[in-house]
C-alpha atoms as a PDB file:
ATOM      1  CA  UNK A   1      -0.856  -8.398  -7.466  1.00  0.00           C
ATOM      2  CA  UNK A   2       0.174 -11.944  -6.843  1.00  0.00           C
ATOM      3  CA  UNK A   3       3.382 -12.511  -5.008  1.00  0.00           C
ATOM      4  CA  UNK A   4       6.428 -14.344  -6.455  1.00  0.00           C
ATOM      5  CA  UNK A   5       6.991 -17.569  -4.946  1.00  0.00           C
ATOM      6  CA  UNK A   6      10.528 -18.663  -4.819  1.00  0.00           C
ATOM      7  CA  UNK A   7      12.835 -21.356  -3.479  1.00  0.00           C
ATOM      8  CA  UNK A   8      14.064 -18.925  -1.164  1.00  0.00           C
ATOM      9  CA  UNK A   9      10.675 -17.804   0.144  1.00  0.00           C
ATOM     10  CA  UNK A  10       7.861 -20.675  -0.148  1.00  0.00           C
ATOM     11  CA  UNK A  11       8.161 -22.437   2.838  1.00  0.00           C
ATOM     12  CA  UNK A  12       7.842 -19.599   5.004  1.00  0.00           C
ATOM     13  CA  UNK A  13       5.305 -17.515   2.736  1.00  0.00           C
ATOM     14  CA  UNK A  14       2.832 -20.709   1.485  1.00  0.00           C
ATOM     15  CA  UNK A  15       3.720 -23.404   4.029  1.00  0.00           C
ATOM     16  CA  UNK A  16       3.766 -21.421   6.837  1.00  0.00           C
ATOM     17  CA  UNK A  17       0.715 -19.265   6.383  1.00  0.00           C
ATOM     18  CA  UNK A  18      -1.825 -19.220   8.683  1.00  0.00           C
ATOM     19  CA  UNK A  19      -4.035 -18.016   5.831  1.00  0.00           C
ATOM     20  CA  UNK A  20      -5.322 -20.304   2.725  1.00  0.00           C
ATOM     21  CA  UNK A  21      -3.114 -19.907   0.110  1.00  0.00           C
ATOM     22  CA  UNK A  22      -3.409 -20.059  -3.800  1.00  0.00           C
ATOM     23  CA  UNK A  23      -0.488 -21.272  -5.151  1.00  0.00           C
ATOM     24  CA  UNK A  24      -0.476 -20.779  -9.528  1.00  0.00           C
ATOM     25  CA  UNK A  25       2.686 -23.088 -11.614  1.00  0.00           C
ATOM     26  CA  UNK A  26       3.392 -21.333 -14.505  1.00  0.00           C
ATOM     27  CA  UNK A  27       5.423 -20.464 -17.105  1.00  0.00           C
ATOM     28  CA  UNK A  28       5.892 -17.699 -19.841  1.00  0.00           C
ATOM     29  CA  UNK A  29       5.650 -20.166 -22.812  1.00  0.00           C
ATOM     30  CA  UNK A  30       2.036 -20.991 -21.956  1.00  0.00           C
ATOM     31  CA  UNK A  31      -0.224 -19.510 -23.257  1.00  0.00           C
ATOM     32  CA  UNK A  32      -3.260 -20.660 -21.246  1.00  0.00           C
ATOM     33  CA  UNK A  33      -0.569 -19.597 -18.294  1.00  0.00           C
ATOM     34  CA  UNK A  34      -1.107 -16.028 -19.255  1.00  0.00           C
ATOM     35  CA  UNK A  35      -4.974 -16.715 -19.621  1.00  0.00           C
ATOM     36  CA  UNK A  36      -4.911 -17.441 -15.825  1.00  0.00           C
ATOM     37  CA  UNK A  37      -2.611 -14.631 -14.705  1.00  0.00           C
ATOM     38  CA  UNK A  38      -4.709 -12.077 -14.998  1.00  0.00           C
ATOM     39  CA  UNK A  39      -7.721 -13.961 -12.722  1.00  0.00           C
ATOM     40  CA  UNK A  40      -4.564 -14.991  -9.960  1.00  0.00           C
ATOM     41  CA  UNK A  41      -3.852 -11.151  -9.979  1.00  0.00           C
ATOM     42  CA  UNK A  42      -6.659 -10.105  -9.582  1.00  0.00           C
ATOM     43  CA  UNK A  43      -8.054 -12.678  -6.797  1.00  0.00           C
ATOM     44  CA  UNK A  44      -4.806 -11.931  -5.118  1.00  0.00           C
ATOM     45  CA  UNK A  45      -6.215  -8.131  -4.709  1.00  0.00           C
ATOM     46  CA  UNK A  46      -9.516  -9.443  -3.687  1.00  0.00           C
ATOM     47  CA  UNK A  47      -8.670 -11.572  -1.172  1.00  0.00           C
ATOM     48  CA  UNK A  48      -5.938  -9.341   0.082  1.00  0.00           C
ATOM     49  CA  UNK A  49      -5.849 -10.150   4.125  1.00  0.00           C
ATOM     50  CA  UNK A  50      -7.837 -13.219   4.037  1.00  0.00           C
ATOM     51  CA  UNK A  51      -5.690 -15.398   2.135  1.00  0.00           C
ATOM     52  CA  UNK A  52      -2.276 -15.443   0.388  1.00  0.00           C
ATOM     53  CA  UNK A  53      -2.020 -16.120  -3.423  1.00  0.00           C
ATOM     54  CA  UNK A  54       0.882 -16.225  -5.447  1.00  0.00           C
ATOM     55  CA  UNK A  55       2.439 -17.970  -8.665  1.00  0.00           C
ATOM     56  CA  UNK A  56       5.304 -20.172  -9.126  1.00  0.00           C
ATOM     57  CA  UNK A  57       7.571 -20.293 -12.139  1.00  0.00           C
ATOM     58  CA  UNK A  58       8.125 -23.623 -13.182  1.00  0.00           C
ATOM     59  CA  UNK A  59      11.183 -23.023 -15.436  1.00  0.00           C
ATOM     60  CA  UNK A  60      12.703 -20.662 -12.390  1.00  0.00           C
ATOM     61  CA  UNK A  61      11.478 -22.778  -9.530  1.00  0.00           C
ATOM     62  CA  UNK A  62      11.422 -26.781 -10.678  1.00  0.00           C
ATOM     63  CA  UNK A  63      11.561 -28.171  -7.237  1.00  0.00           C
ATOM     64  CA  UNK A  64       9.065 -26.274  -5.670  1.00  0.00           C
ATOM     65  CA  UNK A  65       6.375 -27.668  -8.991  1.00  0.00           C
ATOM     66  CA  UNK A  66       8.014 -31.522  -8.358  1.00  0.00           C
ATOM     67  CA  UNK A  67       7.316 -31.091  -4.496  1.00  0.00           C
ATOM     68  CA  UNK A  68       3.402 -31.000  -5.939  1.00  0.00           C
ATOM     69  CA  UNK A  69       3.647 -33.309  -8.976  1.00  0.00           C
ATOM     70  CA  UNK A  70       3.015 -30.670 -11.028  1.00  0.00           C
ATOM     71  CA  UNK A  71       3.067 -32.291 -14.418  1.00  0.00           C
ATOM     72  CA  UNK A  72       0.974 -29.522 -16.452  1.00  0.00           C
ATOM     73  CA  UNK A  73      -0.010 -26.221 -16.391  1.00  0.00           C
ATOM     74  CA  UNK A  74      -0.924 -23.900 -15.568  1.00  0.00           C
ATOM     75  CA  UNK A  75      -1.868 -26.393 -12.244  1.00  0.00           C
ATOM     76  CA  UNK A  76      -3.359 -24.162  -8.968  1.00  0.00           C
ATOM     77  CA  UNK A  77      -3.199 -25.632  -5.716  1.00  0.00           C
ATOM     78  CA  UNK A  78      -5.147 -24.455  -2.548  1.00  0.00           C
ATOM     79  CA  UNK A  79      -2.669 -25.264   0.715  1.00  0.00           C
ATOM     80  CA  UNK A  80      -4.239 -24.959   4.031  1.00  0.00           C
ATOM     81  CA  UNK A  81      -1.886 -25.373   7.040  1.00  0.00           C
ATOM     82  CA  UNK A  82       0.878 -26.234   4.833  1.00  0.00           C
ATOM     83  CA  UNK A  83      -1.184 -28.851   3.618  1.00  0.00           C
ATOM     84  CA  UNK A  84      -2.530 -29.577   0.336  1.00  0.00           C
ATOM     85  CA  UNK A  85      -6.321 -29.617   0.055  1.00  0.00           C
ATOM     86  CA  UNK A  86      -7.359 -29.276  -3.720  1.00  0.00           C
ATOM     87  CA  UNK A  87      -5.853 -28.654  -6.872  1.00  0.00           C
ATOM     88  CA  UNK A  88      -7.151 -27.315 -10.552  1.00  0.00           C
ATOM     89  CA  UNK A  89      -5.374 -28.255 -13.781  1.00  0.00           C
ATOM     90  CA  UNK A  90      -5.696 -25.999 -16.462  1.00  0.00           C
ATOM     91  CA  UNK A  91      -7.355 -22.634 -17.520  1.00  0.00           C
ATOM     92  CA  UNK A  92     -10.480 -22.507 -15.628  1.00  0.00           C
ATOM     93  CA  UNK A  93     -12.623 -19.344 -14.902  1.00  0.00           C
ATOM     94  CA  UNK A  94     -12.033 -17.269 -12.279  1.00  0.00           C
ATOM     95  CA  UNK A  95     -15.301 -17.846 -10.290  1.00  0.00           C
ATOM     96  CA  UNK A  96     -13.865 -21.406 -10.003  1.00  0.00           C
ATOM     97  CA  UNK A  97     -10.513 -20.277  -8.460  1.00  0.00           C
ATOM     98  CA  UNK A  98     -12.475 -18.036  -5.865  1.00  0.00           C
ATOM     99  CA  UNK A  99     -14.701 -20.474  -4.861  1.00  0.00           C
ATOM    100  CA  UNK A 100     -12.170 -22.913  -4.179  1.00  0.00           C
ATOM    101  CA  UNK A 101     -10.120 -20.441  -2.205  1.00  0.00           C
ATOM    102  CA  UNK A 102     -13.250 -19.340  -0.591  1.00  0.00           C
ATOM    103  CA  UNK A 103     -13.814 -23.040   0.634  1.00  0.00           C
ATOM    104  CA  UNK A 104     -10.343 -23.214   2.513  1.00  0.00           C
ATOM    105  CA  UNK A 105     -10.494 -19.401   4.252  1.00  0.00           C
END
């Protein structure tokens, strides 16, 4: 399961990880949101050790999404040292999302 990014928790959890991390915006309204979920989830389980992955809710958590220019989503970003080194907009298979994480590990 993917964690919960929050105000209170993303610098320290995404921007301080020494791992990759998979960071997915979303929200509850979107449907092709809840397309992605499932793949986040279950790359999340996958990758469990080698990476950290975890979803942001844009209506609970706007400044985290502005601090990205996250303008649509679902939008998945791939930090590596804090740093942001790609990014996917929209629903997009799963073997896309784990071959960008795998790129950054």
């Amino acid at each position: 399961m993917a964690l919960e990014f929050t105000e209170e928790n993303f610098e320290e959890l995404a921007l301080k990880s020494d791992k990759a991390v998979l960071v997915d915006f979303w929200a509850e309204w979107c449907g092709p949101c809840r397309m992605v979920g499932p793949h986040v989830d279950a790359i999340a389980t996958e990758f469990e050790g080698k990476a950290v992955v975890g979803k942001v809710n844009v209506d609970q958590h706007p400044s985290i999404a502005a601090q990205f220019g996250v303008r649509n989503i679902p939008t998945i970003v791939f930090l590596k040292n804090g740093e942001l080194v790609d990014k996917v907009v929209g629903a997009v298979p799963k073997e896309q999302l784990e071959e960008k994480l795998t790129a950054n590990i």
